[in-house]
Every structure is written in C-alpha cells, then in structure tokens.
PDB file of N, CA and C in Angstrom:
ATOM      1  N   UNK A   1     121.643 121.618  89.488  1.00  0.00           N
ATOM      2  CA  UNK A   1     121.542 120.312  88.860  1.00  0.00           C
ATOM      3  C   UNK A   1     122.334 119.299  89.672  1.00  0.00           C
ATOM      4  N   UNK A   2     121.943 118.427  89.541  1.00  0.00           N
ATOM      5  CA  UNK A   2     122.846 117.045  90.671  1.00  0.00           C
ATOM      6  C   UNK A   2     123.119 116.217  89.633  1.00  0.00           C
ATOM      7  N   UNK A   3     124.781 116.317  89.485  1.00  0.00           N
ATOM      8  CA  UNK A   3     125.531 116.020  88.668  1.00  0.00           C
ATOM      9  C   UNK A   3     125.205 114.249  88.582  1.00  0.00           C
ATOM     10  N   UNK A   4     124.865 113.414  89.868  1.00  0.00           N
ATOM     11  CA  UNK A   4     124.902 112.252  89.470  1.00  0.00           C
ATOM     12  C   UNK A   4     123.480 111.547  88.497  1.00  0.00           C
ATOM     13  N   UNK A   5     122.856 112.762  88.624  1.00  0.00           N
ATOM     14  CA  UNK A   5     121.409 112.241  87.497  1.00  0.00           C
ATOM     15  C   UNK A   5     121.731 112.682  86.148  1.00  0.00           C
ATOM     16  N   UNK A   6     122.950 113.271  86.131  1.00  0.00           N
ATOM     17  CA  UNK A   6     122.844 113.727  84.603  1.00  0.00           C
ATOM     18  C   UNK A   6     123.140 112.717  83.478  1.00  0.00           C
ATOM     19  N   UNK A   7     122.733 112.477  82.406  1.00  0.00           N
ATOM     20  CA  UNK A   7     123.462 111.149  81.602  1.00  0.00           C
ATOM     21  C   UNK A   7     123.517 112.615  80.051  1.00  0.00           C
ATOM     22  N   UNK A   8     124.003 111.783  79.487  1.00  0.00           N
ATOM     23  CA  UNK A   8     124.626 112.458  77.763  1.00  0.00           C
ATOM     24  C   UNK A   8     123.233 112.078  76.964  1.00  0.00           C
ATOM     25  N   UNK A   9     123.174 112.772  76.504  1.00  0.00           N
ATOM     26  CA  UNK A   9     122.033 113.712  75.212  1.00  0.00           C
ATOM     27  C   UNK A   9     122.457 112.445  73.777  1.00  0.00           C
ATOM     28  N   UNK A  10     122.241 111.462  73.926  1.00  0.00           N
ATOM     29  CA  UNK A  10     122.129 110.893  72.530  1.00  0.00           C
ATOM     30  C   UNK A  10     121.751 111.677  71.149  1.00  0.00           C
ATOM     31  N   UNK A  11     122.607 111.713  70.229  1.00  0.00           N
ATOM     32  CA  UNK A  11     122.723 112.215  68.927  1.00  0.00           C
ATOM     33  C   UNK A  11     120.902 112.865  68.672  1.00  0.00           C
ATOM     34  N   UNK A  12     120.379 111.290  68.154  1.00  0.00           N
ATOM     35  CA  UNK A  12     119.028 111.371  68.001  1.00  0.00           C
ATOM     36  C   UNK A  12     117.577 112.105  68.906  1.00  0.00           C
ATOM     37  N   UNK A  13     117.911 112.241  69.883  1.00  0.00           N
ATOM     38  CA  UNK A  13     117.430 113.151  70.760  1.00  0.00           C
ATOM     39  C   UNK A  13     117.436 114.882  70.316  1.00  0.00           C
ATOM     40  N   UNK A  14     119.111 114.762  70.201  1.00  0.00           N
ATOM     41  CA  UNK A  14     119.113 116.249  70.079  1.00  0.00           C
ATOM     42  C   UNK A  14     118.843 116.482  68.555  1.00  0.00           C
ATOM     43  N   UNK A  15     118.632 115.556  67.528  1.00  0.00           N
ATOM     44  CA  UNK A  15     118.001 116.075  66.170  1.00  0.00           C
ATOM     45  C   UNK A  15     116.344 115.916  67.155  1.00  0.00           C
ATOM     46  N   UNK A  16     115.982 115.141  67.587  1.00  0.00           N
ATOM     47  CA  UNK A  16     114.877 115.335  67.670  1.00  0.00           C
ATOM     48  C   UNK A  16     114.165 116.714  68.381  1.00  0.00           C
ATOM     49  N   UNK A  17     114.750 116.958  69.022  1.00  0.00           N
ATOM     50  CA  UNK A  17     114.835 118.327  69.780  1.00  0.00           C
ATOM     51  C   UNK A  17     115.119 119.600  68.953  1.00  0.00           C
ATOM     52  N   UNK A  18     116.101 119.278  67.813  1.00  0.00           N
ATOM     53  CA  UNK A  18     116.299 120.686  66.424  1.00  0.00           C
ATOM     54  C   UNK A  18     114.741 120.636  65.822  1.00  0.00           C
ATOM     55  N   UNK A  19     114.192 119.056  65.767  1.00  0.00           N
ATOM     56  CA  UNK A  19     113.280 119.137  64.572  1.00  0.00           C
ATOM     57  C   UNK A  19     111.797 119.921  65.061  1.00  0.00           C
ATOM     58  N   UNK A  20     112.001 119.308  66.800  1.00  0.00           N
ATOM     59  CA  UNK A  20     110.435 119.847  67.454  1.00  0.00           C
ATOM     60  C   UNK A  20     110.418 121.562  67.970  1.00  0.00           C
ATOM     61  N   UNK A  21     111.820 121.956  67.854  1.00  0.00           N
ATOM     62  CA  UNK A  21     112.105 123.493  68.316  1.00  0.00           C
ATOM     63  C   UNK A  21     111.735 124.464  66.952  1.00  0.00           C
ATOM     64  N   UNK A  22     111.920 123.973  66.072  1.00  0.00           N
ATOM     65  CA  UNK A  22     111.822 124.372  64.536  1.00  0.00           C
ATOM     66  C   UNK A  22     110.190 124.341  64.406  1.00  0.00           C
ATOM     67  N   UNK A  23     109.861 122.811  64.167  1.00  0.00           N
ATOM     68  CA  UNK A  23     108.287 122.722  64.105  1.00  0.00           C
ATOM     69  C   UNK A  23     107.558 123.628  65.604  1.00  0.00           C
ATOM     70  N   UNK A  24     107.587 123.590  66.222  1.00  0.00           N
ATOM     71  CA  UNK A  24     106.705 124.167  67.691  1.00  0.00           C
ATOM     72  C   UNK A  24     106.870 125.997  67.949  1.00  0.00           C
ATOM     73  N   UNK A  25     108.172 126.240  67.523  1.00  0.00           N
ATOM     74  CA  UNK A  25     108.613 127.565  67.587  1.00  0.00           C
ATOM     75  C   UNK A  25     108.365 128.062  69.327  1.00  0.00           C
ATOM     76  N   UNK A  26     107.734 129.626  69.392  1.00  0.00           N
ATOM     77  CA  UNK A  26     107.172 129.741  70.387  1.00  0.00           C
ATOM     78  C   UNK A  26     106.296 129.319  71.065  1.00  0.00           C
ATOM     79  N   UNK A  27     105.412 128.782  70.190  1.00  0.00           N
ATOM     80  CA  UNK A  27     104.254 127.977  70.374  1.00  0.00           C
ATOM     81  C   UNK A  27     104.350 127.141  71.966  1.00  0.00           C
ATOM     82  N   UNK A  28     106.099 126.627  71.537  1.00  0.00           N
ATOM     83  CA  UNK A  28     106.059 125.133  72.476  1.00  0.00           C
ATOM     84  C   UNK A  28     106.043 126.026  74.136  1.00  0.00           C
ATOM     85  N   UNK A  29     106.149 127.405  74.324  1.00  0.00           N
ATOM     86  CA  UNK A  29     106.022 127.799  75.878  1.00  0.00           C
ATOM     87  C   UNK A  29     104.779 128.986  75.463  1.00  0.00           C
ATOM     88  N   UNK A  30     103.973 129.634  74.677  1.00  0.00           N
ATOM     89  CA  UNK A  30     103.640 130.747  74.724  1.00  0.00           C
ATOM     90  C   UNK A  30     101.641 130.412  74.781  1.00  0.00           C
ATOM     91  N   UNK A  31     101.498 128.856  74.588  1.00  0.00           N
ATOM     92  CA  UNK A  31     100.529 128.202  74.372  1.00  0.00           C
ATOM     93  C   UNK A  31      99.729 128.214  76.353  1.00  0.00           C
ATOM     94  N   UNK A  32     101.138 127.915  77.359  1.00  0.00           N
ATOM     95  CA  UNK A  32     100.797 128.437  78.528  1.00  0.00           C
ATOM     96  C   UNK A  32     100.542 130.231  79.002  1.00  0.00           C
ATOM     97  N   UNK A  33      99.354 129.705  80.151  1.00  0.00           N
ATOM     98  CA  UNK A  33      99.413 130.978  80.639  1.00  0.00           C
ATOM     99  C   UNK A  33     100.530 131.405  81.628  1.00  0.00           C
ATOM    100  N   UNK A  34     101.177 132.529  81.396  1.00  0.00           N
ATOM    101  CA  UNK A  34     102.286 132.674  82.796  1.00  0.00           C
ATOM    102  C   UNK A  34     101.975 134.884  83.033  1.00  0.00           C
ATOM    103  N   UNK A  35     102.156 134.265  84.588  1.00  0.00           N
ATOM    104  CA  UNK A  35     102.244 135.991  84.931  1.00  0.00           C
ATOM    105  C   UNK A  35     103.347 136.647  84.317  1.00  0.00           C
ATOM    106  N   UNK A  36     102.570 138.551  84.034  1.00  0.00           N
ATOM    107  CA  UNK A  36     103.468 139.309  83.481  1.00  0.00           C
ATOM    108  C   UNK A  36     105.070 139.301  84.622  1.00  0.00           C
ATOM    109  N   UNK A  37     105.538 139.552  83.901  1.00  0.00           N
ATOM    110  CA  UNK A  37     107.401 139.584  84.113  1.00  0.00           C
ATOM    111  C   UNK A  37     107.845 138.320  84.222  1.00  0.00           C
ATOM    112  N   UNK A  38     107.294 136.593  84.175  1.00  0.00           N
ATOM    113  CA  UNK A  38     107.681 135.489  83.841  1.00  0.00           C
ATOM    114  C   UNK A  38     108.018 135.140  82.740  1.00  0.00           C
ATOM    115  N   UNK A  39     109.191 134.151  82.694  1.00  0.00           N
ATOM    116  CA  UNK A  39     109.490 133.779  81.312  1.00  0.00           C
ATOM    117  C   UNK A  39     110.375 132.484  81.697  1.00  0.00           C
ATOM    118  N   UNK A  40     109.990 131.318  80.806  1.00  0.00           N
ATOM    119  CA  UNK A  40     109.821 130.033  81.243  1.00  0.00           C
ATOM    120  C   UNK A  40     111.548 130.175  81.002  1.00  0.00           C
ATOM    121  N   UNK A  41     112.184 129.019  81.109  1.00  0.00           N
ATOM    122  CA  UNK A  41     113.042 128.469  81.309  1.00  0.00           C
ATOM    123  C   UNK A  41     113.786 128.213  80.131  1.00  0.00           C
ATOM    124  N   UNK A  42     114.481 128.656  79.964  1.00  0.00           N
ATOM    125  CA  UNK A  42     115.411 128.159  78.051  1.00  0.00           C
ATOM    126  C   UNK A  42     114.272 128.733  77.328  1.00  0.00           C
ATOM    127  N   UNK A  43     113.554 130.202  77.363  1.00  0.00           N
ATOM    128  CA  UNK A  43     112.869 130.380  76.154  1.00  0.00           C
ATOM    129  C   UNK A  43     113.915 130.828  75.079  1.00  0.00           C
ATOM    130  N   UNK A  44     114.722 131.314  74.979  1.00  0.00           N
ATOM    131  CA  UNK A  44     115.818 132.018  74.161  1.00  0.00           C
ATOM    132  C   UNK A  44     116.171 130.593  73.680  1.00  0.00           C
ATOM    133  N   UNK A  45     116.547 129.135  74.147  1.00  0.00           N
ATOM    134  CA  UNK A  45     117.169 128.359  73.661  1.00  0.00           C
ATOM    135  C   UNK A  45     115.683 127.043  73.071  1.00  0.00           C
ATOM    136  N   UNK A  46     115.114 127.074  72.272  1.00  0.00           N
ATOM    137  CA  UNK A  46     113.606 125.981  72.195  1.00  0.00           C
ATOM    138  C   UNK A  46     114.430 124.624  72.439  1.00  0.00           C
ATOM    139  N   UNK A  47     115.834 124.211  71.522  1.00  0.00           N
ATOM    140  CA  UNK A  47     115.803 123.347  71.852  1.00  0.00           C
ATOM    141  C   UNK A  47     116.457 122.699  73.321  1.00  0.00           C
ATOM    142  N   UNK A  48     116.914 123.140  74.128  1.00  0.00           N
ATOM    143  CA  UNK A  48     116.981 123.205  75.846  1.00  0.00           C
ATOM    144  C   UNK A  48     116.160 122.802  75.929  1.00  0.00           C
ATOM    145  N   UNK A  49     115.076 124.024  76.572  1.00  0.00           N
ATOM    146  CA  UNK A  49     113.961 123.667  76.707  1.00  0.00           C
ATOM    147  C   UNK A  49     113.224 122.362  76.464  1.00  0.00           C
ATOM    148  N   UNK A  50     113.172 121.831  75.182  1.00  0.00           N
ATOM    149  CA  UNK A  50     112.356 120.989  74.630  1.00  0.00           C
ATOM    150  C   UNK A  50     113.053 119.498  75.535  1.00  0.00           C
ATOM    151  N   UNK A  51     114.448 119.485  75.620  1.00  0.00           N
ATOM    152  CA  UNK A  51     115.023 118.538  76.102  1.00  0.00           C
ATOM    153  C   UNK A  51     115.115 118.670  77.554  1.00  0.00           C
ATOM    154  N   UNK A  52     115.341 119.421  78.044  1.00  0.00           N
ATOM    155  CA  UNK A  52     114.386 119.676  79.733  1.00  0.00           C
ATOM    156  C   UNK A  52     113.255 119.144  79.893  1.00  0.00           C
ATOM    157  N   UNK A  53     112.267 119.132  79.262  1.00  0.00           N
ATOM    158  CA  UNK A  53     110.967 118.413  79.215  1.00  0.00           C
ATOM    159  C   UNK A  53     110.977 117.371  79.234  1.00  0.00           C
ATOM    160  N   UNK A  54     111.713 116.583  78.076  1.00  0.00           N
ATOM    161  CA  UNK A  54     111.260 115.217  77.973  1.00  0.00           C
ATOM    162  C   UNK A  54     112.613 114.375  77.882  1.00  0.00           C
ATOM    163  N   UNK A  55     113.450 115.044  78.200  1.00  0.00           N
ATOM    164  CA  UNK A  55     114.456 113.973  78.419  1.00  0.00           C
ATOM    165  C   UNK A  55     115.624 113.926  79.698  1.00  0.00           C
ATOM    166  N   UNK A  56     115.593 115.592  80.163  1.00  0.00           N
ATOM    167  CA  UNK A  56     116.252 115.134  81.285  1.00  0.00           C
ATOM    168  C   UNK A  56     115.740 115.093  82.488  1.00  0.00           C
ATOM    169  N   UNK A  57     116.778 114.978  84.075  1.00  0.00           N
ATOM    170  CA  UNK A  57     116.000 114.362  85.172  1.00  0.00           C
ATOM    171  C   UNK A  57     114.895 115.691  85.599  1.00  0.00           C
ATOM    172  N   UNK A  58     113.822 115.617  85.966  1.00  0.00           N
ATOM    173  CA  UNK A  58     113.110 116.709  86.755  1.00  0.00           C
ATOM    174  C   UNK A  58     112.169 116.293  88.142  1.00  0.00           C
ATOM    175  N   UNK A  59     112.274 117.518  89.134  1.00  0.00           N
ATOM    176  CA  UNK A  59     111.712 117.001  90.670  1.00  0.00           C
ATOM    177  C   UNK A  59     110.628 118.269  90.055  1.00  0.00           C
ATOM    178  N   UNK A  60     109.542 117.581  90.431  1.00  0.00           N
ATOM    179  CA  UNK A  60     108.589 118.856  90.531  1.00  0.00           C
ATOM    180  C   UNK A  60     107.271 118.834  91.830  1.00  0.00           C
ATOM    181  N   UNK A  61     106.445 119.574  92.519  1.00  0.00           N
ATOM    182  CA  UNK A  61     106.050 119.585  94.012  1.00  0.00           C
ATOM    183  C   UNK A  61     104.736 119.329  93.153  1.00  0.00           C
ATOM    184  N   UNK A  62     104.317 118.232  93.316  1.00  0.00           N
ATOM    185  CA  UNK A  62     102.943 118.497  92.370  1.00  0.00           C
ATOM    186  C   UNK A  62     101.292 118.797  93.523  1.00  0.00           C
ATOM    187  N   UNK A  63     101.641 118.531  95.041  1.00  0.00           N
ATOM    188  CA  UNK A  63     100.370 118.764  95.843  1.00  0.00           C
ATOM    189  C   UNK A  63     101.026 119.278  97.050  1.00  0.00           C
ATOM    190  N   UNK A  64     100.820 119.514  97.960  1.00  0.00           N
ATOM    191  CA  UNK A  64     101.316 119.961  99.318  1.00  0.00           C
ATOM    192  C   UNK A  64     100.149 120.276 100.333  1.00  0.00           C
ATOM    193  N   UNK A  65     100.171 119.821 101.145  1.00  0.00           N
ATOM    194  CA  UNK A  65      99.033 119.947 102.518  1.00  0.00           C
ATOM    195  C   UNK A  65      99.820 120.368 103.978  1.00  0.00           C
ATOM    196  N   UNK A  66      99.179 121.004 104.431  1.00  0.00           N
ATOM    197  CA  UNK A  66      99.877 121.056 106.416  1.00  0.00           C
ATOM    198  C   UNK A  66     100.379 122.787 106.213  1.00  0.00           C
ATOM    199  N   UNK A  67     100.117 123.137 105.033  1.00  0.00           N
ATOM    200  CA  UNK A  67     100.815 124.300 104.787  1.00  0.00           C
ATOM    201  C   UNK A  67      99.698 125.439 105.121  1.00  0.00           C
ATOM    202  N   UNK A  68     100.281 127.048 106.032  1.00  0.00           N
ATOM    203  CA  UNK A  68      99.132 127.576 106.210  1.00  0.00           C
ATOM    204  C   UNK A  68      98.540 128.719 105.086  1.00  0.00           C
ATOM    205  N   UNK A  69      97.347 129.030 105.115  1.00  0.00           N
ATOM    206  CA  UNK A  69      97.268 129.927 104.299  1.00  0.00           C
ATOM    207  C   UNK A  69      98.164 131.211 104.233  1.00  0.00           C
ATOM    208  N   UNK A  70      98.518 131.761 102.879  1.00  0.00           N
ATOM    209  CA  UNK A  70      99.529 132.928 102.353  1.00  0.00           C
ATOM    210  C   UNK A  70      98.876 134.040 103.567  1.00  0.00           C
ATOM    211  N   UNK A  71      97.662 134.085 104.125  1.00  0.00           N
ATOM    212  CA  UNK A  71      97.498 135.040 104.660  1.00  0.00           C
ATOM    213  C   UNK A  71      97.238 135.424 106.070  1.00  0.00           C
ATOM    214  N   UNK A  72      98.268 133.917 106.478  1.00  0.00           N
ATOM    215  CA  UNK A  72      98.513 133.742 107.902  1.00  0.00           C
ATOM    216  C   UNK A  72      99.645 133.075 108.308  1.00  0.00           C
ATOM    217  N   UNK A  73     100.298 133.335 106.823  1.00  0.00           N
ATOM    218  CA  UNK A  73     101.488 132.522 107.655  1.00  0.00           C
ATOM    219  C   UNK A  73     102.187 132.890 108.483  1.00  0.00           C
ATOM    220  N   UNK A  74     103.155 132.560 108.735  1.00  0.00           N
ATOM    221  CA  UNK A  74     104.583 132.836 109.480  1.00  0.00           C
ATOM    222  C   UNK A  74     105.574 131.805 109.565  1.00  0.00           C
ATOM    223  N   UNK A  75     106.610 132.097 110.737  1.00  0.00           N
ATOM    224  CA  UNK A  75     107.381 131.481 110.728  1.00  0.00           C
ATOM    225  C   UNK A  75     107.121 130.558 112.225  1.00  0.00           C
ATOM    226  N   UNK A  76     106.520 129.781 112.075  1.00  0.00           N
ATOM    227  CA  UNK A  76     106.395 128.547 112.903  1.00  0.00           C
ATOM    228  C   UNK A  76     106.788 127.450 112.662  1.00  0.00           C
ATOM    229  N   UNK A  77     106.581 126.676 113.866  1.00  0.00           N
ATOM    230  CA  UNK A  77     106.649 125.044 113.700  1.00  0.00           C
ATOM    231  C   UNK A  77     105.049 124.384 113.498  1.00  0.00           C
ATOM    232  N   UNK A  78     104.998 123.455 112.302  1.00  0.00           N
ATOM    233  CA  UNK A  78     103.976 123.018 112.171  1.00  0.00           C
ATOM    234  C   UNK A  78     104.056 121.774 112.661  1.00  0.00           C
ATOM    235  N   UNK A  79     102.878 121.179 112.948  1.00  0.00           N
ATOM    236  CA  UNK A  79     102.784 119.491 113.178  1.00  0.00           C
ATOM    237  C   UNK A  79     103.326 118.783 112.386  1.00  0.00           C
ATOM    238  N   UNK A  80     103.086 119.235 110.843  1.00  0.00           N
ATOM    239  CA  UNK A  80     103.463 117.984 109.788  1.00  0.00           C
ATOM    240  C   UNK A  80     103.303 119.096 108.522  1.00  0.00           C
ATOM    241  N   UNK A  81     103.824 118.649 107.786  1.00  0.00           N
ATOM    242  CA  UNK A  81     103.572 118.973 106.011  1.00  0.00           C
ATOM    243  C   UNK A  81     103.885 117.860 105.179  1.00  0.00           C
ATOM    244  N   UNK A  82     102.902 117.627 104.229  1.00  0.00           N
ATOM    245  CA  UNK A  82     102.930 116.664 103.419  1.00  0.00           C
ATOM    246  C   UNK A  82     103.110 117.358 101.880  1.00  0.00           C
ATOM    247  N   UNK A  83     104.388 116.578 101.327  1.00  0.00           N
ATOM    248  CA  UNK A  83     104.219 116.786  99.921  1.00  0.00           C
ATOM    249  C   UNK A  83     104.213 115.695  99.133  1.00  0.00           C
ATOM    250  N   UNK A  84     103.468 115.776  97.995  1.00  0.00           N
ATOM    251  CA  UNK A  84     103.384 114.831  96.547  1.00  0.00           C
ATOM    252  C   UNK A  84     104.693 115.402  96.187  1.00  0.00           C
ATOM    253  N   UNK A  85     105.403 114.601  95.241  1.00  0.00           N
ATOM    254  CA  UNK A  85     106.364 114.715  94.144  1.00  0.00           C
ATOM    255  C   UNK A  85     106.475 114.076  93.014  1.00  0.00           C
ATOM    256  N   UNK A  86     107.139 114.574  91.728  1.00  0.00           N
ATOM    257  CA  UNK A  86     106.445 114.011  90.844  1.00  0.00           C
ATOM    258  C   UNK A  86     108.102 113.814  90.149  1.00  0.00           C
ATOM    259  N   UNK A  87     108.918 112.741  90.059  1.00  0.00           N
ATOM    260  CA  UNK A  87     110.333 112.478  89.625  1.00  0.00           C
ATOM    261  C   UNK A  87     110.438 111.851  88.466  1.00  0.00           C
ATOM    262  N   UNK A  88     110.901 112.633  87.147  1.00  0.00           N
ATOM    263  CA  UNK A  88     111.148 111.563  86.085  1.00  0.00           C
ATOM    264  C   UNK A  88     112.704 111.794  85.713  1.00  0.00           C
ATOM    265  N   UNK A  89     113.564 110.313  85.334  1.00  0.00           N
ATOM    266  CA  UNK A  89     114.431 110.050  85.306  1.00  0.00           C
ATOM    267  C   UNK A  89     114.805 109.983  83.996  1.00  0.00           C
ATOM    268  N   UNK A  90     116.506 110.051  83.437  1.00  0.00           N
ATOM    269  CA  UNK A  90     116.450 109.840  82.298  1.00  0.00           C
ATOM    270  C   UNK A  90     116.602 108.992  81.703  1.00  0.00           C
ATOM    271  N   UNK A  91     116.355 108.134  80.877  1.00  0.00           N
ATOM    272  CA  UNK A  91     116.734 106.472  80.535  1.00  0.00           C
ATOM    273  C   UNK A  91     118.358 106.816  80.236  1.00  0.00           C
ATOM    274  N   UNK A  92     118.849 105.660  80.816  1.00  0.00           N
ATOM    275  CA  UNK A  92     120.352 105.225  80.735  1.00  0.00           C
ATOM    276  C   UNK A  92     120.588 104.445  79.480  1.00  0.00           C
TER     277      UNK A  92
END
C-alpha cells in the first residue's frame, strides 16, 4: 500500500460497509467466477473487502499489448509494451 494515498475511513462509510457486508454476505465475491485454489481478497473480512472496492485507492492493468504470447515467451528485450491503467482515488 503507498502510504501517501491512504486517507481515513469516514464513520458513515464504514456503517455503510457493516450494512452492505451483512446484506451481500458471500454473495458480494462468490457471484464471480475464480480458479480452483483462488480466493479473493478480504473474503474472511466482507466488510474490507467491500471498502477496498469502493472506497479506497486501487491501480488495476486493465489492457496490455507488445507482450509475447505465454507460449513463447522469454526473457528478452522488447521494442515497446503498452499498458492501459485503470486508477481510482479516494475522495479527500
């Protein structure tokens, strides 16, 4: 975590986060498909989780190109790689 994106969990957040961990149950990760021996992130904790989602900072790789296929890669130098990213911040 990079301590300078972190901000404090307003009161109302984290009821809101008791109320949607309660209402959603497993539901809120079990509704995805994930490979056997995966297990999402704060499933033991819903409301984590729930506030990972929608309230704190997250980087996620959402496209990537220049990259070679899994069944040729190696360890080279490529020309270029391009990635999308997808950054949401937390309101201050």
């Amino acid at each position: 975590m990079c301590p300078e994106l972190a901000v404090e969990t307003p009161d109302h957040k984290m009821e809101e986060a008791k109320f949607m961990a309660a209402l959603s149950g497993d539901e809120m990760y079990k509704k995805y498909h994930l490979c056997d021996c995966v297990d999402p992130l704060h499933h033991e904790n819903l409301e984590e989780m729930y506030l990972n989602n929608v309230w704190r900072a997250n980087l996620a790789i959402t496209g990537a190109a220049g990259l070679p296929d899994i069944a040729i890669a190696g360890n080279v130098i490529r020309s270029g790689t391009s990635l999308r990213l997808s950054c949401i911040l937390s309101p201050i």
